[in-house]
N, C-alpha and C. Protein backbone atom coordinates (compact mmCIF):
# COMPACT_ATOMS: atom_id res chain seq x y z
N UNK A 1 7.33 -12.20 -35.98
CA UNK A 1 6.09 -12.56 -35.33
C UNK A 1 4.95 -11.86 -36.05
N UNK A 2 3.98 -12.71 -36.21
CA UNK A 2 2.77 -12.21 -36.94
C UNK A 2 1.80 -10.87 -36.26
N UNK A 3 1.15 -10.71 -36.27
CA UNK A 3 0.30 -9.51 -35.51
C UNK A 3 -1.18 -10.56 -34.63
N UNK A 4 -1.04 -11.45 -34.42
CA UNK A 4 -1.91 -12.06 -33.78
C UNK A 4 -1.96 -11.82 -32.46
N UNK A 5 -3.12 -11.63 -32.22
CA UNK A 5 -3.41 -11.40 -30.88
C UNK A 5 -3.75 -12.30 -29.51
N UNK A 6 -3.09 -13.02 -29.83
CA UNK A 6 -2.93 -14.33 -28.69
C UNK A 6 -1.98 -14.46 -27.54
N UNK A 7 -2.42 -15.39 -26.80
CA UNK A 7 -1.55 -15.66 -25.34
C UNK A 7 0.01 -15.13 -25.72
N UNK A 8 0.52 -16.15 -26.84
CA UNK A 8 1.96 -15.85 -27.22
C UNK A 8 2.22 -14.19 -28.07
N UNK A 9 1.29 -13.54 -28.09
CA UNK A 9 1.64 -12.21 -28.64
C UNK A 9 1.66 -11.68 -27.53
N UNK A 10 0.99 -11.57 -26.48
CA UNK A 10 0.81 -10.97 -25.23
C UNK A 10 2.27 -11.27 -24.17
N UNK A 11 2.59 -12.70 -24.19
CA UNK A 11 3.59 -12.82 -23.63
C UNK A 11 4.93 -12.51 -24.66
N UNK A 12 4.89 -12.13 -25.31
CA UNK A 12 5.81 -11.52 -26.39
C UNK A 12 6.40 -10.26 -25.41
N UNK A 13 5.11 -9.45 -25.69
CA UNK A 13 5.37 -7.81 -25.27
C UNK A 13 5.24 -7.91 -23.95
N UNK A 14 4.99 -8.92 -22.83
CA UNK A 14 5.11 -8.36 -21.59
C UNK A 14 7.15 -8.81 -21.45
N UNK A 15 7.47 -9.52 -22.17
CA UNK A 15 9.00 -10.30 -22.10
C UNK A 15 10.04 -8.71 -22.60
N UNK A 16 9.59 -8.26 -23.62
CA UNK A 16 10.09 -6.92 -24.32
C UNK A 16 10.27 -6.15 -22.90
N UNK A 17 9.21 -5.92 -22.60
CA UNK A 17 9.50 -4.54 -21.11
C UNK A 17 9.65 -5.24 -20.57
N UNK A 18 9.82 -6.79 -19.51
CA UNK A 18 10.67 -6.83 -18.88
C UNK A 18 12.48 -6.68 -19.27
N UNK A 19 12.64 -7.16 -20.26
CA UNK A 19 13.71 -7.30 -20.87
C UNK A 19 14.21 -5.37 -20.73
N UNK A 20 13.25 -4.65 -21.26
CA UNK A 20 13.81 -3.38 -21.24
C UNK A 20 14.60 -2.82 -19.95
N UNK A 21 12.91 -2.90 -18.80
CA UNK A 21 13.49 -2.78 -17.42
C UNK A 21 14.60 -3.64 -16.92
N UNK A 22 15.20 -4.44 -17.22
CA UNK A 22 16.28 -5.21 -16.56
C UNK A 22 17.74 -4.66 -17.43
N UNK A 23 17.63 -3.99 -18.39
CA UNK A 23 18.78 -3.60 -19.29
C UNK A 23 18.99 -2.38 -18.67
N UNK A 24 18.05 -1.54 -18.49
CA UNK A 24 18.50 -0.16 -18.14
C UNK A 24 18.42 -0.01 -16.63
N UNK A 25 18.46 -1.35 -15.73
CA UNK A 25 18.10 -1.17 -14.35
C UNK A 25 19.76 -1.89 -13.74
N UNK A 26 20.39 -2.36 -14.44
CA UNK A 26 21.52 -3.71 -14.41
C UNK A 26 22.29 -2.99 -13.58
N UNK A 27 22.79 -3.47 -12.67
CA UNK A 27 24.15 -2.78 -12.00
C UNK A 27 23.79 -1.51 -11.27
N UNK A 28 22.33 -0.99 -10.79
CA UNK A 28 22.12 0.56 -10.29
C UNK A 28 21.62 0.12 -9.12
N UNK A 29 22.18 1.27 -8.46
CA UNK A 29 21.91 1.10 -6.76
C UNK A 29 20.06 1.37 -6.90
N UNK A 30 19.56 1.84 -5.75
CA UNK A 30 18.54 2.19 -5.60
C UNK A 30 18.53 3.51 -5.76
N UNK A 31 19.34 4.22 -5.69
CA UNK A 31 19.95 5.37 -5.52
C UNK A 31 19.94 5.92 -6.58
N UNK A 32 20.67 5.13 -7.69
CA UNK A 32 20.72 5.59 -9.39
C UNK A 32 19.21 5.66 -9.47
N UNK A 33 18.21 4.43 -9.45
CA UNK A 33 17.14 4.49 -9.96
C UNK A 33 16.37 5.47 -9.89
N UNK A 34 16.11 5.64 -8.65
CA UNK A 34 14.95 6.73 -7.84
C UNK A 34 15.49 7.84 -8.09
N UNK A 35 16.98 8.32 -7.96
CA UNK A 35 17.68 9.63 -8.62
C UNK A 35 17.38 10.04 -10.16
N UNK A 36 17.26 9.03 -10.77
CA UNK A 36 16.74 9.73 -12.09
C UNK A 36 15.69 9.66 -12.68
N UNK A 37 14.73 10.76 -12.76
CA UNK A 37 13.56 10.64 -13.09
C UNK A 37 12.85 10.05 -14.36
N UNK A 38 13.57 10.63 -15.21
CA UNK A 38 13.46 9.62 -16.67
C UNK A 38 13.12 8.09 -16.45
N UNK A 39 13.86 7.98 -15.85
CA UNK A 39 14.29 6.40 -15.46
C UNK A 39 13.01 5.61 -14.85
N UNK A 40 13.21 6.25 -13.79
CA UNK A 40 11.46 5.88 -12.99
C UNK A 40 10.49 6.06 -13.72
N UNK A 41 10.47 6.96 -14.06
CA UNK A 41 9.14 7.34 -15.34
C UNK A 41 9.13 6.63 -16.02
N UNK A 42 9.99 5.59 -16.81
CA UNK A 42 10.34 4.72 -17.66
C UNK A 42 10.30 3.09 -17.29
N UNK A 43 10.33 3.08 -15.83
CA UNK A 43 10.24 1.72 -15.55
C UNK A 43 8.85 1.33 -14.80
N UNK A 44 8.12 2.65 -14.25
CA UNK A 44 7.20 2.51 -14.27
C UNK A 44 5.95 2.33 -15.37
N UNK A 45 6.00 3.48 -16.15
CA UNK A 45 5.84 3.37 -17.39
C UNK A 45 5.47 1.67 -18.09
N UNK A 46 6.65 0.99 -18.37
CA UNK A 46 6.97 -0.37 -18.65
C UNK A 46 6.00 -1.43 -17.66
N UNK A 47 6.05 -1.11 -16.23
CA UNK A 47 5.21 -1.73 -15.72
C UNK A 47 3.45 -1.97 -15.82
N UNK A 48 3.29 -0.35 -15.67
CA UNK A 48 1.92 -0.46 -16.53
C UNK A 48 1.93 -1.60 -17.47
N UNK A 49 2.67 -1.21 -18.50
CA UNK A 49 2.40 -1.88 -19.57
C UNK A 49 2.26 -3.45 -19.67
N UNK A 50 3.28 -4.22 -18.51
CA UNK A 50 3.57 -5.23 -18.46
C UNK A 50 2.06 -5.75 -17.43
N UNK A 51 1.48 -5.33 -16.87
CA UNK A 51 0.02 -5.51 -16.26
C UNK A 51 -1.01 -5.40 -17.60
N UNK A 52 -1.18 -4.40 -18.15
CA UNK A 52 -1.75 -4.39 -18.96
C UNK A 52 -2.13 -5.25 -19.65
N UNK A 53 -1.02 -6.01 -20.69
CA UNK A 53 -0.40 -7.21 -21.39
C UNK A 53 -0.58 -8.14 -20.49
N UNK A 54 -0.79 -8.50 -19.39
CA UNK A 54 -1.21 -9.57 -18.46
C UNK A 54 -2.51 -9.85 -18.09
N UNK A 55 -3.45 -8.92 -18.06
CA UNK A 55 -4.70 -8.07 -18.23
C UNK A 55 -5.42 -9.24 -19.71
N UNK A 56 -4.49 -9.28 -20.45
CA UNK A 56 -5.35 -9.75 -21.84
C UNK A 56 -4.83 -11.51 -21.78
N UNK A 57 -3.99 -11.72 -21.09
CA UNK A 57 -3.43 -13.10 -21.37
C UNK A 57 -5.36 -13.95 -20.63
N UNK A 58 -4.91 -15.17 -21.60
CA UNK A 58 -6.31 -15.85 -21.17
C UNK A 58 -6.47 -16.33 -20.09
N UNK A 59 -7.22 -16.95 -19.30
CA UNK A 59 -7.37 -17.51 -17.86
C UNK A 59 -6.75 -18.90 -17.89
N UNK A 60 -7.07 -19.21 -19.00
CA UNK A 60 -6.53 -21.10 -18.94
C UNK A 60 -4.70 -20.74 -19.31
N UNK A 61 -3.96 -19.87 -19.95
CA UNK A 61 -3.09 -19.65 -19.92
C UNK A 61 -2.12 -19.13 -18.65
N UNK A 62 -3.12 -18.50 -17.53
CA UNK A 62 -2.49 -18.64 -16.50
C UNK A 62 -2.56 -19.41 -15.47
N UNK A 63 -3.46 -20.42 -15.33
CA UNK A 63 -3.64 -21.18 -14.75
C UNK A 63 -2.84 -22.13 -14.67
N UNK A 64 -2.37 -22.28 -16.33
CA UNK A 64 -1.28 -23.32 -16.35
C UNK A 64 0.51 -23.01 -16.22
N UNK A 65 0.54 -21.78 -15.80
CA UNK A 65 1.43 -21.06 -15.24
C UNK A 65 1.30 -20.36 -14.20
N UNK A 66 0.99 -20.96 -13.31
CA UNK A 66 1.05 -20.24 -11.73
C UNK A 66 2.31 -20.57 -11.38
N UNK A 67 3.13 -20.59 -11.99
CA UNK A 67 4.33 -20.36 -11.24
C UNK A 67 4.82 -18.89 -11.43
N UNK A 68 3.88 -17.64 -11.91
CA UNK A 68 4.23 -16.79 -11.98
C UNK A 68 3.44 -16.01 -11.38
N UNK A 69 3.93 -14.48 -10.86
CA UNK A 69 2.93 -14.08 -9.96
C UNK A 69 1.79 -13.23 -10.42
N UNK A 70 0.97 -13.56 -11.13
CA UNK A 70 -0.17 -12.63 -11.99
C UNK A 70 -1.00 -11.90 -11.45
N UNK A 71 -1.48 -12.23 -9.73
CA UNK A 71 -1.84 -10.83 -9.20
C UNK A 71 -1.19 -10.17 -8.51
N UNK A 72 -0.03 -10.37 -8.35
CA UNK A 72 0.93 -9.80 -8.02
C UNK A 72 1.53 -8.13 -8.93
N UNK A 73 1.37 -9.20 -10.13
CA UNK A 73 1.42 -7.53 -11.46
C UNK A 73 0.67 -6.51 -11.43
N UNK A 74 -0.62 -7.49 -11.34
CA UNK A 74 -1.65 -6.31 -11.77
C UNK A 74 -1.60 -5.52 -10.02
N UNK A 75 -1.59 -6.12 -8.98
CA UNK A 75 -1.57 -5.11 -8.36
C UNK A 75 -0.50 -4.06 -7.85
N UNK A 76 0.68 -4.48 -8.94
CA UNK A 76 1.68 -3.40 -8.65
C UNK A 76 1.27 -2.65 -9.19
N UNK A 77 1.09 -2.42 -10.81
CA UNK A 77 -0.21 -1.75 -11.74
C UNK A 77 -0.87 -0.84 -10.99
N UNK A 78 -1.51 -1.24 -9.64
CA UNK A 78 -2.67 -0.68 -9.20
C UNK A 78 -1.84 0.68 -8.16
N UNK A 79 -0.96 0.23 -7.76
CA UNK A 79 -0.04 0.64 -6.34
C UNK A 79 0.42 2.02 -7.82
N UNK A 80 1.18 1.95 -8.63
CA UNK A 80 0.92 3.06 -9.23
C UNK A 80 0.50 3.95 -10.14
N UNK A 81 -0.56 3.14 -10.39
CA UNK A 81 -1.53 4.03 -10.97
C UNK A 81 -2.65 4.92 -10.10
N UNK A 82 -2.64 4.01 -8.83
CA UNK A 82 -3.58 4.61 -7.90
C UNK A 82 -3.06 5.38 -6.87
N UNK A 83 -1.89 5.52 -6.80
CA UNK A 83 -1.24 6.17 -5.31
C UNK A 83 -1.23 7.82 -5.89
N UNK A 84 -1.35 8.05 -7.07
CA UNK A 84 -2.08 9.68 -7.60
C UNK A 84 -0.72 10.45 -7.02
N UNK A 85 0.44 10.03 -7.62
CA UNK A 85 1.59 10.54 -7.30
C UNK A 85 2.52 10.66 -6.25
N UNK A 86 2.05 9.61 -5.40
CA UNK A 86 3.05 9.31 -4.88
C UNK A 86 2.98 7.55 -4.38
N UNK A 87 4.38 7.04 -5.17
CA UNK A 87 4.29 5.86 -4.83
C UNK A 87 5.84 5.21 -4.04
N UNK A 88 5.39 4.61 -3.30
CA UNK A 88 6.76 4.21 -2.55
C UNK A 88 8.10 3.67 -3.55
N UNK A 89 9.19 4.38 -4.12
CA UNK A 89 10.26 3.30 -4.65
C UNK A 89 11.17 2.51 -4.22
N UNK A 90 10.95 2.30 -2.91
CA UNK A 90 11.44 1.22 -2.45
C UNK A 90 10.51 -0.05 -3.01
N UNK A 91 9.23 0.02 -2.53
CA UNK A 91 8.89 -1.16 -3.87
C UNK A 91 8.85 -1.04 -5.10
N UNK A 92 9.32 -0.15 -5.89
CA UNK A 92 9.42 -0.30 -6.94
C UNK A 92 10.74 -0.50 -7.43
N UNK A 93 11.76 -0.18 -6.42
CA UNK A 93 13.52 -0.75 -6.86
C UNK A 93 13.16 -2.52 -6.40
N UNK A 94 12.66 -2.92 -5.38
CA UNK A 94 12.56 -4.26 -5.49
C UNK A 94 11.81 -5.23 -6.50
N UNK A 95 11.02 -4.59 -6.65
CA UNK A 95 10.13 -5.16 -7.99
C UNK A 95 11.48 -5.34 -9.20
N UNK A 96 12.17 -3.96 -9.89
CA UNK A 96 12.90 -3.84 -10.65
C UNK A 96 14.26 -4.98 -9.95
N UNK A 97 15.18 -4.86 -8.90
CA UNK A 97 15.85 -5.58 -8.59
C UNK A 97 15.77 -7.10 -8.62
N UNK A 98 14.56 -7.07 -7.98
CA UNK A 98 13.82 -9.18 -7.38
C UNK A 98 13.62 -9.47 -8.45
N UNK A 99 12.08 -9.00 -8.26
CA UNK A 99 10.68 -9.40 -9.31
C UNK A 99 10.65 -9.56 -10.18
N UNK A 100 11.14 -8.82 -11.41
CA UNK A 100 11.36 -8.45 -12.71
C UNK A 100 12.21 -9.45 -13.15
N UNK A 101 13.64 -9.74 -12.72
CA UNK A 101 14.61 -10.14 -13.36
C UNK A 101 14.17 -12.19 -13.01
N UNK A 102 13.22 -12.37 -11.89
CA UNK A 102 12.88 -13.74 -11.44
C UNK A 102 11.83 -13.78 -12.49
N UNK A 103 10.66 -12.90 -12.60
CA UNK A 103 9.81 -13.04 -13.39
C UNK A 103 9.95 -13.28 -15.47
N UNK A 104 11.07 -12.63 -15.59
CA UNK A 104 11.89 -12.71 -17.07
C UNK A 104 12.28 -14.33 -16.99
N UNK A 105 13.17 -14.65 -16.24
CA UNK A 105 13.40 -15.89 -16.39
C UNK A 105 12.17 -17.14 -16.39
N UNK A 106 11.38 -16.94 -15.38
CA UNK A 106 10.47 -17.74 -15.46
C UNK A 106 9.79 -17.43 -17.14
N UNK A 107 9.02 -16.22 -17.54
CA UNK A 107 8.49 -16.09 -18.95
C UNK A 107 9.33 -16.91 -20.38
N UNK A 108 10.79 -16.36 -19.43
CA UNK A 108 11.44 -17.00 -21.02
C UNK A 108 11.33 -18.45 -21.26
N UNK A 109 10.96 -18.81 -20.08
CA UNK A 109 10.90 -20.87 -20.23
C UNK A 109 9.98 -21.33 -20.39
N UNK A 110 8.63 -20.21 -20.27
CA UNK A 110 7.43 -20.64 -20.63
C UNK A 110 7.32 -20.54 -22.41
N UNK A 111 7.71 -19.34 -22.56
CA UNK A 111 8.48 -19.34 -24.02
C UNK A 111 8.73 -20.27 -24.86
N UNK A 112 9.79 -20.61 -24.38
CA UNK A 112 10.62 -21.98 -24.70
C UNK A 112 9.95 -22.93 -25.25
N UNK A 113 9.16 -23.42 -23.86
CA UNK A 113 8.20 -24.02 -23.85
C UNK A 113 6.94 -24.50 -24.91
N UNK A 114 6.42 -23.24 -25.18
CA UNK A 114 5.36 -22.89 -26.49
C UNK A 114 5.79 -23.86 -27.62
N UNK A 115 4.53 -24.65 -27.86
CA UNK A 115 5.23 -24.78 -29.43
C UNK A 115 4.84 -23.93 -30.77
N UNK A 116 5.51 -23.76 -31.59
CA UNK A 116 5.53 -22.88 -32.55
C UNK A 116 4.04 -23.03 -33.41
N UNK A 117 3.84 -21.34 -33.22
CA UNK A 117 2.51 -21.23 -33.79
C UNK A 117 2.82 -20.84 -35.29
């Protein structure tokens, strides 16, 4: 992939961290997650990022994908960046459990979808 900074570069790297968070989240209770701090730090971490990268996607690009939940991201984004250390992980094991792994699938078909730039 080129270094262009477009819809499809953006949905590139938000697909990467989901993809990350769903590899190192696979098969863990809630229990594993929230028990290891690395971990949380790491999937939160990823989330930022994946708001962020959603943050730059264009307006007509999501418009024509509302089948995905885009303020939904950014305000998980917000839930922890703003809760100033303490954020509930019960929504954040469901996000990682539900959200994440529904939201990957939907991206990858938008993917699909794209025709080659």
């Amino acid at each position: 992939m080129d270094n262009k900074k477009n819809d499809r570069y953006y949905l590139e790297k938000i697909i990467v961290d989901l993809e990350f968070v769903v590899a190192h989240t696979a098969g863990k209770t809630k229990d594993d997650i929230v028990s290891d701090e690395l971990l949380i730090d790491s999937v939160m971490f990823r989330i930022i990022q994946i708001a962020e990268n959603n943050n730059r996607l264009s307006d007509g690009f999501k418009a024509a994908h509302k089948e995905v939940p885009w303020l939904s991201i950014k305000g998980m984004r917000n839930i922890i960046v703003h809760d100033y250390g303490y954020v509930d992980l019960t929504i954040v094991y469901d996000t990682v459990s539900k959200g994440i792994p529904d939201m990957l699938d939907k991206l990858r078909l938008i993917r699909n979808d794209l025709s080659p730039q």
